[in-house]
N, C-alpha and C. Protein backbone atom coordinates (compact mmCIF):
# COMPACT_ATOMS: atom_id res chain seq x y z
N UNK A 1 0.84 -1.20 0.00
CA UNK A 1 0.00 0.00 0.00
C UNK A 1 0.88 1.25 0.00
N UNK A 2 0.91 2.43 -0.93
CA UNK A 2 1.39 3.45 -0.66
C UNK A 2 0.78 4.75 0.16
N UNK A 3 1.98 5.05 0.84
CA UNK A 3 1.31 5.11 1.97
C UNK A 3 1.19 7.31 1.90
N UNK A 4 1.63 7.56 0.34
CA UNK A 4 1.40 8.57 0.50
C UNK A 4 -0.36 9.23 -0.06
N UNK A 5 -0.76 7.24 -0.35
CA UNK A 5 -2.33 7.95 -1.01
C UNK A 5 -3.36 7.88 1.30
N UNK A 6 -2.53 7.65 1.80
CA UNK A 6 -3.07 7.42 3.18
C UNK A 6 -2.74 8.74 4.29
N UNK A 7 -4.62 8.93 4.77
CA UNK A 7 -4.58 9.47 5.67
C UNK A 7 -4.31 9.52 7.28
N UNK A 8 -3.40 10.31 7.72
CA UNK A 8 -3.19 10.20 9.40
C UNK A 8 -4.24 9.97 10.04
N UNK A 9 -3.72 9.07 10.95
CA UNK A 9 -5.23 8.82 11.77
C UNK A 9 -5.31 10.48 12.75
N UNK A 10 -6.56 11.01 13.01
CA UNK A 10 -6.63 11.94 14.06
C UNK A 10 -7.37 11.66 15.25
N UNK A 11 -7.32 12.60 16.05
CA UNK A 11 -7.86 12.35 17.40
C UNK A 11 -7.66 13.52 18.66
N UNK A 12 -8.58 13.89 19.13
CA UNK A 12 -8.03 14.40 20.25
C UNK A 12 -6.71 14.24 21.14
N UNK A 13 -5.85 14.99 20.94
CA UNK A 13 -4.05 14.90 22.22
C UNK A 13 -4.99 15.58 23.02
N UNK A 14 -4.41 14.80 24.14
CA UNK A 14 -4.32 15.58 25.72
C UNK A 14 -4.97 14.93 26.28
N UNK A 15 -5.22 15.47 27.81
CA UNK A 15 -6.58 14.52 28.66
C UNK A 15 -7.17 14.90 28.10
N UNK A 16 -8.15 13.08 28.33
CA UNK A 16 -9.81 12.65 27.66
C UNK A 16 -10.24 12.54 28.71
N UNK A 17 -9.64 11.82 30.06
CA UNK A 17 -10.56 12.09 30.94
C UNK A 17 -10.58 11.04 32.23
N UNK A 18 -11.39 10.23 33.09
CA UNK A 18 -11.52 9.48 33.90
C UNK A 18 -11.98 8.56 33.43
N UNK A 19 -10.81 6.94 33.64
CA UNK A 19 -11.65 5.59 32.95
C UNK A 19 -11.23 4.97 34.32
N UNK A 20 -12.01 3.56 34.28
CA UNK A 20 -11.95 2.08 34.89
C UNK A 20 -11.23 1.79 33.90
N UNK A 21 -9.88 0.85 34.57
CA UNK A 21 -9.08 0.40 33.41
C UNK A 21 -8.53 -1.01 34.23
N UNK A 22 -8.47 -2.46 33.40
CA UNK A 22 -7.19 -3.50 33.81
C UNK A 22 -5.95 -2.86 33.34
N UNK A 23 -5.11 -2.90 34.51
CA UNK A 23 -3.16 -2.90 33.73
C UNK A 23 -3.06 -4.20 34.11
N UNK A 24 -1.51 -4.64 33.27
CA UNK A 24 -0.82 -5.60 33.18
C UNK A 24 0.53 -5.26 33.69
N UNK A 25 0.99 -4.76 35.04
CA UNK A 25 2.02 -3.77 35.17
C UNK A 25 2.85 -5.40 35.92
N UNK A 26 2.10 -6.75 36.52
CA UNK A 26 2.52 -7.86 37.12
C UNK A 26 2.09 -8.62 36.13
N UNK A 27 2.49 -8.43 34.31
CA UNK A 27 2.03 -9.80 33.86
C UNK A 27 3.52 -10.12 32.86
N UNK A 28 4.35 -10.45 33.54
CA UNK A 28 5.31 -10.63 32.30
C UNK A 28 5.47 -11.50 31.69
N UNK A 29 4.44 -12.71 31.89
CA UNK A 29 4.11 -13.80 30.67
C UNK A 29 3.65 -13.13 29.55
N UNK A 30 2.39 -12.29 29.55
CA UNK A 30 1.90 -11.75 28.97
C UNK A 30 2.99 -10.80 28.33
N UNK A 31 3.24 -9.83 28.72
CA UNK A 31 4.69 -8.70 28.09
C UNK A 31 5.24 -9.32 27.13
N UNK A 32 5.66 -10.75 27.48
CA UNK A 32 6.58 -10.87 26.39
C UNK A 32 6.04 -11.62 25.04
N UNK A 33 4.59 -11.88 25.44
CA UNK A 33 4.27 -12.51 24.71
C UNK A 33 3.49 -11.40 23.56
N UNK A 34 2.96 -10.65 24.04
CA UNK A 34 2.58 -9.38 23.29
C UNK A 34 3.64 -9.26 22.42
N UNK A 35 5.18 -8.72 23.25
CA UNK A 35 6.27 -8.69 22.08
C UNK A 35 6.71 -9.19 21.27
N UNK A 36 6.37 -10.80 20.82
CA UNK A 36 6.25 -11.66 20.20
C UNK A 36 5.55 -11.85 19.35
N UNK A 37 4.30 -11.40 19.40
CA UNK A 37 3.41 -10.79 18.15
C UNK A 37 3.94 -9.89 17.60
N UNK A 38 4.25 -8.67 18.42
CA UNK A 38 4.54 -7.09 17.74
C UNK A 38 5.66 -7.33 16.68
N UNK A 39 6.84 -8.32 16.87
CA UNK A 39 8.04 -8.21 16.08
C UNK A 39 7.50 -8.68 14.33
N UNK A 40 5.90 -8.95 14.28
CA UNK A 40 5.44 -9.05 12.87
C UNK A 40 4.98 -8.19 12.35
N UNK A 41 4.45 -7.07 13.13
CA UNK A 41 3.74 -5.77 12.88
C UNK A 41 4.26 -4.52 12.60
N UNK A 42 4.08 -4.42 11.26
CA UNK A 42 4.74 -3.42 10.14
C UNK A 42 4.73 -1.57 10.86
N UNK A 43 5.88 -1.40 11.54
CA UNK A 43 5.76 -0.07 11.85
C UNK A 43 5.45 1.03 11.08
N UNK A 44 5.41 0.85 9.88
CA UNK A 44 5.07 1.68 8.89
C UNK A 44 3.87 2.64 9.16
N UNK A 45 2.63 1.03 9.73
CA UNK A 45 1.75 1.46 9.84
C UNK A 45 0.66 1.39 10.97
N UNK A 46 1.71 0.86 11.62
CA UNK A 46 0.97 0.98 13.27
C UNK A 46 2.49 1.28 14.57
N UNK A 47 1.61 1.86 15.66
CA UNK A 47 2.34 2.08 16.33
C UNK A 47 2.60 0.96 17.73
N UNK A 48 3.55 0.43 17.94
CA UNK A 48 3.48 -0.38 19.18
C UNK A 48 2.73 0.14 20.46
N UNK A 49 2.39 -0.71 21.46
CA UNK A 49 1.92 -0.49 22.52
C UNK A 49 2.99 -1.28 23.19
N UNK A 50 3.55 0.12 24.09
CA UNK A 50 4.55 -0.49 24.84
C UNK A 50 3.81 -1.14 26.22
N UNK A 51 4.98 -2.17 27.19
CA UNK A 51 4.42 -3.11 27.89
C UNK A 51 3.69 -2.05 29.01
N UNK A 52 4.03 -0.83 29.53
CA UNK A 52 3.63 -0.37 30.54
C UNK A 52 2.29 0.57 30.34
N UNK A 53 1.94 0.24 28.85
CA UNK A 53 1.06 1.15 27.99
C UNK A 53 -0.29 0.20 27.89
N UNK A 54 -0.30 -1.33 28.14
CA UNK A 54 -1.16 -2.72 27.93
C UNK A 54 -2.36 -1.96 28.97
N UNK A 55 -3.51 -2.06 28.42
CA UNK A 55 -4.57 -2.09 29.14
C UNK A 55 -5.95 -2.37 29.20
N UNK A 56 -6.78 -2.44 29.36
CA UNK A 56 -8.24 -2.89 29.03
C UNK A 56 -9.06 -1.80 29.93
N UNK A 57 -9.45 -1.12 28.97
CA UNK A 57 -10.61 -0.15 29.46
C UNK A 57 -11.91 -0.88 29.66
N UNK A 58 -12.30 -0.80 31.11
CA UNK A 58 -13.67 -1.56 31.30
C UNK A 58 -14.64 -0.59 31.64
N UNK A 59 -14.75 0.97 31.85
CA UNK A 59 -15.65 1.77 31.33
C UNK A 59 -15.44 3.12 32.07
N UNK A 60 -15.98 4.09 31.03
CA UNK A 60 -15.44 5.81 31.09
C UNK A 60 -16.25 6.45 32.56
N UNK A 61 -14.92 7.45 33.34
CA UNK A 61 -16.13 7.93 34.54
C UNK A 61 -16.43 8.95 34.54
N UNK A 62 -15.82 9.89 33.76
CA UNK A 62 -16.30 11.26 32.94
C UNK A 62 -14.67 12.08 32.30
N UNK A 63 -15.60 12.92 31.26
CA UNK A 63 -14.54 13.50 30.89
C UNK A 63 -13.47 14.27 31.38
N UNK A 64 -12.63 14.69 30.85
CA UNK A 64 -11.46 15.96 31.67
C UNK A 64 -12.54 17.35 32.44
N UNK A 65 -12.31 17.83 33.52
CA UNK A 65 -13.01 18.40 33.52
C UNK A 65 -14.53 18.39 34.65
N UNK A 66 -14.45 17.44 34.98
CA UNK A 66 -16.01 16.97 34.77
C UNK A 66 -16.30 16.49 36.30
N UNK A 67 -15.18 16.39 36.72
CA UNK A 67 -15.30 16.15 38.53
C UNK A 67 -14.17 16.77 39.00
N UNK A 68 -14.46 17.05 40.61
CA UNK A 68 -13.15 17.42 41.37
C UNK A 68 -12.32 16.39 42.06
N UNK A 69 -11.32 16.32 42.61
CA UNK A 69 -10.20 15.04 42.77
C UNK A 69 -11.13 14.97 44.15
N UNK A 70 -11.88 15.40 44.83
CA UNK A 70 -12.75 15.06 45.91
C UNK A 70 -13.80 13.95 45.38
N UNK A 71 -14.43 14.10 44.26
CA UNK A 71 -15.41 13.80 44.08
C UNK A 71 -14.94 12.27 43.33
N UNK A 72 -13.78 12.10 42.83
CA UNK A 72 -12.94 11.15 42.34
C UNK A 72 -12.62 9.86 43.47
N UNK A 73 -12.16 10.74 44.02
CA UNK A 73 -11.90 9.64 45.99
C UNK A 73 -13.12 9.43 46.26
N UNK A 74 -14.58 10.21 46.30
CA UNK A 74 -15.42 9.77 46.93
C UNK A 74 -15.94 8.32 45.85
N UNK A 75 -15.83 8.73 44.81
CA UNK A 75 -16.54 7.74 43.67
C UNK A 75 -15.20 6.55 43.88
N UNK A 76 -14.04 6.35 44.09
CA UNK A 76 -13.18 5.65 44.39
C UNK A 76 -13.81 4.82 45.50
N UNK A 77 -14.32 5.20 46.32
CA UNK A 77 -14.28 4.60 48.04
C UNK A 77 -15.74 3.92 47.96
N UNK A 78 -16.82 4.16 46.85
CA UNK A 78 -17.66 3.48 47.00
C UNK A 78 -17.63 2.51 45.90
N UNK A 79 -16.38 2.32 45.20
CA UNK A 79 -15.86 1.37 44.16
C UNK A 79 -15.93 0.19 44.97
N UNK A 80 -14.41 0.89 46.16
CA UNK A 80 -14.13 -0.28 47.07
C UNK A 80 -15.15 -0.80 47.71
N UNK A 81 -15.98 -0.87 48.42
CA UNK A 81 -16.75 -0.88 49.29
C UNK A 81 -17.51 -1.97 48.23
N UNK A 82 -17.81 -1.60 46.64
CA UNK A 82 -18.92 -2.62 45.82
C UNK A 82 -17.89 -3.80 45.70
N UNK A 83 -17.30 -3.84 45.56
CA UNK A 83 -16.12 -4.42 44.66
C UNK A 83 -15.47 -5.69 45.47
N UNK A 84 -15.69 -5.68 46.89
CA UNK A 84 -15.47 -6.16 47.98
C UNK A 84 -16.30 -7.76 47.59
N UNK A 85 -17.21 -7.66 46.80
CA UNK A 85 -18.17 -8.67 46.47
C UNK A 85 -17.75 -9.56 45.19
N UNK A 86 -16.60 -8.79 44.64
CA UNK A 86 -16.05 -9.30 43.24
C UNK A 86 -14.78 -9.60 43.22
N UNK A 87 -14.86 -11.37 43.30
CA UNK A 87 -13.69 -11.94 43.43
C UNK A 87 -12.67 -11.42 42.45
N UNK A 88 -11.08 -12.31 42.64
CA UNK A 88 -10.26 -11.60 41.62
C UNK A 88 -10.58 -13.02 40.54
N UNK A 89 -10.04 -13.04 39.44
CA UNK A 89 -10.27 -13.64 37.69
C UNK A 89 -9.23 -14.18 36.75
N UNK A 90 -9.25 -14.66 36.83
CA UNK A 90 -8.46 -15.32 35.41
C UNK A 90 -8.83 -14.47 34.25
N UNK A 91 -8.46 -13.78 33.84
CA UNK A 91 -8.58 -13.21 31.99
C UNK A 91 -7.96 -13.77 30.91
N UNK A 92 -8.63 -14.46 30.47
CA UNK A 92 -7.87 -15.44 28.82
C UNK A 92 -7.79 -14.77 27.83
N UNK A 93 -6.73 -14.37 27.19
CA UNK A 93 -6.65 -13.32 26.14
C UNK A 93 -5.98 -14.39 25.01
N UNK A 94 -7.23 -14.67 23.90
CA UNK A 94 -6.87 -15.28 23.21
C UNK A 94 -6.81 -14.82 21.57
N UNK A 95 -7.84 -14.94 21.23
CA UNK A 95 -8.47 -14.31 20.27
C UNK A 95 -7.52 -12.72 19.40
N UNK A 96 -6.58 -12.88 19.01
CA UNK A 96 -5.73 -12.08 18.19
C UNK A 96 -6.15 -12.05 16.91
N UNK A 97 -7.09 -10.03 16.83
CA UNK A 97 -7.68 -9.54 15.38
C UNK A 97 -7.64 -8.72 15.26
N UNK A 98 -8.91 -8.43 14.36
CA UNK A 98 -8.23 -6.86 14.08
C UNK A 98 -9.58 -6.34 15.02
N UNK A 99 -9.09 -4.88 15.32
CA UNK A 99 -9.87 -4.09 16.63
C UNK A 99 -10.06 -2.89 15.86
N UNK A 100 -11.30 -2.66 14.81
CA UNK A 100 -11.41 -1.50 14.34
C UNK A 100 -10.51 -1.13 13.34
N UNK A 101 -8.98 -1.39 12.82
CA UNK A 101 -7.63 -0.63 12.14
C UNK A 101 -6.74 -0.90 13.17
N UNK A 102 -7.13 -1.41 14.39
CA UNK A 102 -6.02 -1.72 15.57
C UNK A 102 -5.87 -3.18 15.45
N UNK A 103 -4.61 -3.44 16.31
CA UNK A 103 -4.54 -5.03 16.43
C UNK A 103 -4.43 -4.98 17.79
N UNK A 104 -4.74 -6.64 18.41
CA UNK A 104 -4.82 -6.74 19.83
C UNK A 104 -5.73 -8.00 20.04
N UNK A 105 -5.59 -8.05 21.29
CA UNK A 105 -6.22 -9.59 21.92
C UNK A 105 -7.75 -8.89 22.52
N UNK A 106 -8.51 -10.07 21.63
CA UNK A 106 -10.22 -10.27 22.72
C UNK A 106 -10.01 -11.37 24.09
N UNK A 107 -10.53 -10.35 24.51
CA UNK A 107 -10.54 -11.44 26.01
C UNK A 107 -11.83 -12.64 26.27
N UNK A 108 -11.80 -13.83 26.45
CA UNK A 108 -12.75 -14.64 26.82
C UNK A 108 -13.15 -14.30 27.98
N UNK A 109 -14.45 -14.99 28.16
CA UNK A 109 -14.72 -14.87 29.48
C UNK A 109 -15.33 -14.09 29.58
N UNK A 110 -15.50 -12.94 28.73
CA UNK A 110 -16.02 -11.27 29.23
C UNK A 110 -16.81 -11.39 30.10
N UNK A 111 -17.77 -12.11 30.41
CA UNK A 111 -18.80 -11.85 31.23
C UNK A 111 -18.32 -11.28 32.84
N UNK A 112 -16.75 -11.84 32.98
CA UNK A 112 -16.31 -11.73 33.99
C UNK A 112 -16.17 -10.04 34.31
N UNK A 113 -15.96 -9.44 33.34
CA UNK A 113 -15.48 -7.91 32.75
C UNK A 113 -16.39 -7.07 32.99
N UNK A 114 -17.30 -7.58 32.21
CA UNK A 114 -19.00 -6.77 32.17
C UNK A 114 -19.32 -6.93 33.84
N UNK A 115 -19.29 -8.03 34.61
CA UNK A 115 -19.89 -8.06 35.62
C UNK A 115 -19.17 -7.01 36.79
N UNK A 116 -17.95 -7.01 36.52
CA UNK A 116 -16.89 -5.65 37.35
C UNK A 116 -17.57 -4.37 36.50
N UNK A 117 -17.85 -4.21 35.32
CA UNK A 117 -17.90 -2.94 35.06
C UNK A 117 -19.29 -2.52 35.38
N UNK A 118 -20.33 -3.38 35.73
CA UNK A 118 -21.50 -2.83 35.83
C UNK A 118 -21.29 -2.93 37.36
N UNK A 119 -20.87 -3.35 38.39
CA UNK A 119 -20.95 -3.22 39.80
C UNK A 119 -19.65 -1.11 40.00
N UNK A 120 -18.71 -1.16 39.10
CA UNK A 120 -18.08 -0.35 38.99
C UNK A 120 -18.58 0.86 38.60
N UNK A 121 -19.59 0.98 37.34
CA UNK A 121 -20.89 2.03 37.10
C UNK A 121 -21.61 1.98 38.29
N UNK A 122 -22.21 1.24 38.98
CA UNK A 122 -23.09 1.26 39.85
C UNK A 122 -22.68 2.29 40.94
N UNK A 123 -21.28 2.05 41.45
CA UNK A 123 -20.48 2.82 42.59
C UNK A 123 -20.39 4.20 42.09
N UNK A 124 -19.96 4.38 40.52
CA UNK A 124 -19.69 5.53 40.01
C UNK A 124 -20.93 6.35 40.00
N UNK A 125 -21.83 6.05 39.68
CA UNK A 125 -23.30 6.74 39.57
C UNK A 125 -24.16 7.16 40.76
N UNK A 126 -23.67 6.43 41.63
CA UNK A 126 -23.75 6.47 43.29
C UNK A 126 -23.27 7.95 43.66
N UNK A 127 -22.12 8.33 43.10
CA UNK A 127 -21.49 9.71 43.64
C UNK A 127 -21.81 10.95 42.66
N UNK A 128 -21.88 10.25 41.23
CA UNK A 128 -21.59 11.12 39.75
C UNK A 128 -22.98 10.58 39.19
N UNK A 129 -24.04 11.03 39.28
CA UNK A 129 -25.52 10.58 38.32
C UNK A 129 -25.12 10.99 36.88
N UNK A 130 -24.60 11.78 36.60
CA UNK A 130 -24.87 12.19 35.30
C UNK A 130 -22.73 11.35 34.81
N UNK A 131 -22.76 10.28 35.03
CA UNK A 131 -21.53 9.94 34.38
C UNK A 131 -21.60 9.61 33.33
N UNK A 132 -20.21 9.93 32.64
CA UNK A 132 -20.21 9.54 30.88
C UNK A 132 -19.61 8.33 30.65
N UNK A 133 -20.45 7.32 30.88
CA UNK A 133 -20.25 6.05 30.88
C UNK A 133 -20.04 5.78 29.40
N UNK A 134 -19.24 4.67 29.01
CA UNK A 134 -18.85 4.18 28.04
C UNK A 134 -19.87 3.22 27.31
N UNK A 135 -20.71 3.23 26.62
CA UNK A 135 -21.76 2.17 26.21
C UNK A 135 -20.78 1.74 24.70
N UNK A 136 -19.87 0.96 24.73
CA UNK A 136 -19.02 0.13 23.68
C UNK A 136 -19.89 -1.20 23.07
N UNK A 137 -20.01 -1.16 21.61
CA UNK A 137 -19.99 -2.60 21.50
C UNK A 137 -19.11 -3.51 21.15
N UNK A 138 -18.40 -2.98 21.40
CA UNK A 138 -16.67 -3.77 21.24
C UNK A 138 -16.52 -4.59 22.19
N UNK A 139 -16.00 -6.31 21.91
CA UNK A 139 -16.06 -6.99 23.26
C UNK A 139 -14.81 -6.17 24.08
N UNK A 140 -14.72 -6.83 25.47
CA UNK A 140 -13.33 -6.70 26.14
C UNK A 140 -12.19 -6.49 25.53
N UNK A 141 -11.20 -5.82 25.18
CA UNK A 141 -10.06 -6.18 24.28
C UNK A 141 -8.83 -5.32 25.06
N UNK A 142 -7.28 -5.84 24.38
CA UNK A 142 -6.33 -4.97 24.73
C UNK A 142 -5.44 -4.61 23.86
N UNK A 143 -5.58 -3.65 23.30
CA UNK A 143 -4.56 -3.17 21.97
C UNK A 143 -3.17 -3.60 22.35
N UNK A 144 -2.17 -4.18 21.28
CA UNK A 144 -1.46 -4.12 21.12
C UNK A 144 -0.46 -3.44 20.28
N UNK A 145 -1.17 -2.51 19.13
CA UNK A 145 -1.13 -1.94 18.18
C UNK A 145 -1.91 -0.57 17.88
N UNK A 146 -1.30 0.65 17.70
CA UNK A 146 -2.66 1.31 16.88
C UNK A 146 -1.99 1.83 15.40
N UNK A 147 -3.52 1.93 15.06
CA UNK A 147 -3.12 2.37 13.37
C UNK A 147 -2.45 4.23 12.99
N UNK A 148 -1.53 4.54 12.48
CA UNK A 148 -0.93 5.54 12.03
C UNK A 148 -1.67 6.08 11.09
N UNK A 149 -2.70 5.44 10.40
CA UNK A 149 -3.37 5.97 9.28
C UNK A 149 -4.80 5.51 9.41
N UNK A 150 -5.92 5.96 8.99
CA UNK A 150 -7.32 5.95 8.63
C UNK A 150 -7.36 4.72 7.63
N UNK A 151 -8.19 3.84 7.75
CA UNK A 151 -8.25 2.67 6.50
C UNK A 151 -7.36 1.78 6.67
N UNK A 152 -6.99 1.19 7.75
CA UNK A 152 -5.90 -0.03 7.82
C UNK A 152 -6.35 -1.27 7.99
N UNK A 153 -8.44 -1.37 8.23
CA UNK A 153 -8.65 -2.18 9.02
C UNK A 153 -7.99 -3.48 7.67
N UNK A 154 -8.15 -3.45 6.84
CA UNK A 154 -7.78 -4.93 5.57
C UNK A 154 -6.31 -5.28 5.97
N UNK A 155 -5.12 -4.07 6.24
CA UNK A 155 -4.17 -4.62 6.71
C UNK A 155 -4.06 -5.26 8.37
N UNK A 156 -5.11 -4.70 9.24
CA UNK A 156 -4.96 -4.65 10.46
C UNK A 156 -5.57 -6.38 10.75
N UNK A 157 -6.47 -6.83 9.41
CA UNK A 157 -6.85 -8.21 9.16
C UNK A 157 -6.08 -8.99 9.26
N UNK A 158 -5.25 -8.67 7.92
CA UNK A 158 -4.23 -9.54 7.23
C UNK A 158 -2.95 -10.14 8.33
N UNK A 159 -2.58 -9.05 9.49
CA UNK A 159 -1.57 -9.11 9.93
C UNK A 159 -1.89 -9.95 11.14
N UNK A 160 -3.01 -9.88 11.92
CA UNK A 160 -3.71 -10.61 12.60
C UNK A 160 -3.75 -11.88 12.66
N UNK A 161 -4.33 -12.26 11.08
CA UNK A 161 -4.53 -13.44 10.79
C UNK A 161 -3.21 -14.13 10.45
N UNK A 162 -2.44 -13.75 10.25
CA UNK A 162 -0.84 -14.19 9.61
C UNK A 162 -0.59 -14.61 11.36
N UNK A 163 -0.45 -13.89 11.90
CA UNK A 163 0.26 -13.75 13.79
C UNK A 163 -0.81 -14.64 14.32
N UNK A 164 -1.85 -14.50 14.65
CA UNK A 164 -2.25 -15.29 14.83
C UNK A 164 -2.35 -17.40 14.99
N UNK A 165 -2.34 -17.68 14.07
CA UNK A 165 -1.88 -18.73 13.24
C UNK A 165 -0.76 -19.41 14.33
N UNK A 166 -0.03 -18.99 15.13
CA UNK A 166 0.93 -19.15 16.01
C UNK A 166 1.00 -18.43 17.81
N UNK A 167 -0.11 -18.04 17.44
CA UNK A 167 -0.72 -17.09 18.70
C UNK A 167 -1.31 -18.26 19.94
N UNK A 168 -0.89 -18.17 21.42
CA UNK A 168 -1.31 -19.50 22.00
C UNK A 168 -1.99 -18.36 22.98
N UNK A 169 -3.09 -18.89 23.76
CA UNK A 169 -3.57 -17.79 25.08
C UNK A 169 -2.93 -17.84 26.17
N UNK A 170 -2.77 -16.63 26.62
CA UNK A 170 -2.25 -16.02 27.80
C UNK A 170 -3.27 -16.05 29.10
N UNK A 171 -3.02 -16.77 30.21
CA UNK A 171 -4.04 -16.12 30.98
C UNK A 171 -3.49 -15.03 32.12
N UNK A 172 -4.04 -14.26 32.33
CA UNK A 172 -3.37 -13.05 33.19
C UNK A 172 -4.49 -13.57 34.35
N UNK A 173 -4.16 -13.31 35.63
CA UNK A 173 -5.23 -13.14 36.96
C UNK A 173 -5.26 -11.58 37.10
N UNK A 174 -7.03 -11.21 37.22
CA UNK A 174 -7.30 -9.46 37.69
C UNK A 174 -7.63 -9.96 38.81
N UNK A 175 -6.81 -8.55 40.14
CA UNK A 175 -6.85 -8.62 41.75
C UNK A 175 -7.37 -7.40 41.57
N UNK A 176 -7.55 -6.48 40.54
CA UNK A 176 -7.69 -5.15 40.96
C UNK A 176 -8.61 -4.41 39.86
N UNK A 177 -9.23 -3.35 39.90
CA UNK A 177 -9.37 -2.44 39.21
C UNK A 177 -8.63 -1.33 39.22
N UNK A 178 -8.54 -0.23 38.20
CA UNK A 178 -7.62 0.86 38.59
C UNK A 178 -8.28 1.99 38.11
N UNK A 179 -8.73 3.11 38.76
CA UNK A 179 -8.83 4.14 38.28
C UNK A 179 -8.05 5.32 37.92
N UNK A 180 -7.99 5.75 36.50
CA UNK A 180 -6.83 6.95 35.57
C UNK A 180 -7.20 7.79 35.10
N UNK A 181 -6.47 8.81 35.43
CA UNK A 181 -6.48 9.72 34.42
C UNK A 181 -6.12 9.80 32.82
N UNK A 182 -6.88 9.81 32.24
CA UNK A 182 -6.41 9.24 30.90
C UNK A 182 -5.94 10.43 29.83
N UNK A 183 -4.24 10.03 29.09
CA UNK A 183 -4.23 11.25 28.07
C UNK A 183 -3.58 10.55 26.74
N UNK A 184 -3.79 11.03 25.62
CA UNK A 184 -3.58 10.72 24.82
C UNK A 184 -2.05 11.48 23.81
N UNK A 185 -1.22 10.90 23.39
CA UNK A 185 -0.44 11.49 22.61
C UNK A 185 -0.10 11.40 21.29
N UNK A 186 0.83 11.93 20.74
CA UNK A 186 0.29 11.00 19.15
C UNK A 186 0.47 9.92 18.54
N UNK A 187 1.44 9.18 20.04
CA UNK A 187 1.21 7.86 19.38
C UNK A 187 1.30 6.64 20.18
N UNK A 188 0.65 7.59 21.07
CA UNK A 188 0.99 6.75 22.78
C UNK A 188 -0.52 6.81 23.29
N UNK A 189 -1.01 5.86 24.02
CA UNK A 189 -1.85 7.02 25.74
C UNK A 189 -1.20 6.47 26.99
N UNK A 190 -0.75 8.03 27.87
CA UNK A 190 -0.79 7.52 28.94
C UNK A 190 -1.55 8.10 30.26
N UNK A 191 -1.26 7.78 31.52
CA UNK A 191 -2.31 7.82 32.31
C UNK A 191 -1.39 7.66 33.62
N UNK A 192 -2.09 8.38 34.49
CA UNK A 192 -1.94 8.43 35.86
C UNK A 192 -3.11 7.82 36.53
N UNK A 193 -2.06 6.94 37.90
CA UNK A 193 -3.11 6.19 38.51
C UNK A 193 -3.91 7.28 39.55
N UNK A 194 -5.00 7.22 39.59
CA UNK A 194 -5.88 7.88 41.14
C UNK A 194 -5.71 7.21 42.47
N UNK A 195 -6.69 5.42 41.40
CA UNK A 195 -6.66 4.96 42.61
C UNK A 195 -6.72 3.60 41.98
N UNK A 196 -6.35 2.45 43.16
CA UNK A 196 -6.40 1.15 42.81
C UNK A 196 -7.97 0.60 43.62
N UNK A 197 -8.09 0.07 43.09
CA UNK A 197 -9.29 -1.21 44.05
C UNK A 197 -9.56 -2.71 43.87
N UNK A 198 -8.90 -3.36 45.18
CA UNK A 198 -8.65 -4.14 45.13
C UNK A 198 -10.02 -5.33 44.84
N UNK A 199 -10.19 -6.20 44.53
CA UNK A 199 -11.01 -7.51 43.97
C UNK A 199 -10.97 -7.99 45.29
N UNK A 200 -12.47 -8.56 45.78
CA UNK A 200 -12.81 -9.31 46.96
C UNK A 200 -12.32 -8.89 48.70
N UNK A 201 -11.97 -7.41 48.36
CA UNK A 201 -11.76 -6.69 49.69
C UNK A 201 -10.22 -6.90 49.93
């Protein structure tokens, strides 16, 4: 593909805002195995996701802006308090495709995901009624890749399915949820932690 008939992908830089997120900051089975895919994936046209960058957004708690770091701790503390009820998980990340023009692993299991993120809305809405919750129909997933250009999803296929083919599942254990500040760069996102909350108290 030439890549001068291709457009940059765009997007808002800077903080986007407050998410529920899984890290992988204790999975270095996983790390390296991510890197093991990535060494097939054409920099040309995607950008790596470095290991400390791995994450799974399990749903938005408002934009930049949109609460005070009071109101963040309070919506934090009634996380903990729900969350106390939600054991920690095995996450099977198997399923290596394409994610929109991105590449990255679907997680099995989701139900496990959905069931943290709706006890996690529940706490959030508790403090914040009007939160800008994430309604995705995208299953669970964790980029490993994003696209540099608009229109990659046929390559973002191809490369998938090639890596794949040799792709075995990872299982990671979640002990925690994490709440971030989330920002975006142009070819990164990163994020500051608020707060952690731990799985089953």
């Amino acid at each position: 593909m030439d890549k001068s008939q291709l457009r940059r992908r765009e997007g808002r830089i800077g903080p986007l805002g407050y998410y529920w997120f899984l890290t992988f900051e204790h999975a270095p089975e996983f790390h390296a195995h991510v890197k093991d895919c990535q060494q097939s994936i054409d920099t040309a046209y995607f950008d790596l996701t470095a290991a400390e960058g791995l994450h799974l957004t399990v749903d938005r708690i408002a934009y930049d802006g949109e609460l005070s770091r009071g109101q963040l701790h309070s919506i934090a503390a009634a996380a903990g308090h729900a969350c106390q009820h939600q054991p920690p998980f095995v996450l099977e990340l198997e399923n290596f495709t394409n994610l929109h023009g991105a590449i990255g692993f679907i997680a099995s299991r989701h139900e496990r995901v959905h069931a943290l993120r709706d006890e996690l809305r529940t706490a959030t809405r508790s403090i914040y009624p009007d939160a800008s919750v994430k309604d995705s129909a995208s299953k669970p997933h964790v980029t490993v890749a994003y696209p540099v250009f608009e229109g990659l999803s046929a390559i973002a296929a191809a490369t998938a399915q090639k890596i794949g083919t040799t792709v075995d599942a990872v299982d990671v254990t979640i002990t925690e949820a994490v709440m971030v500040a989330l920002e975006r760069h142009p070819h990164s996102y990163e994020w500051d932690v608020i707060s952690r909350i731990p799985l089953g108290g």
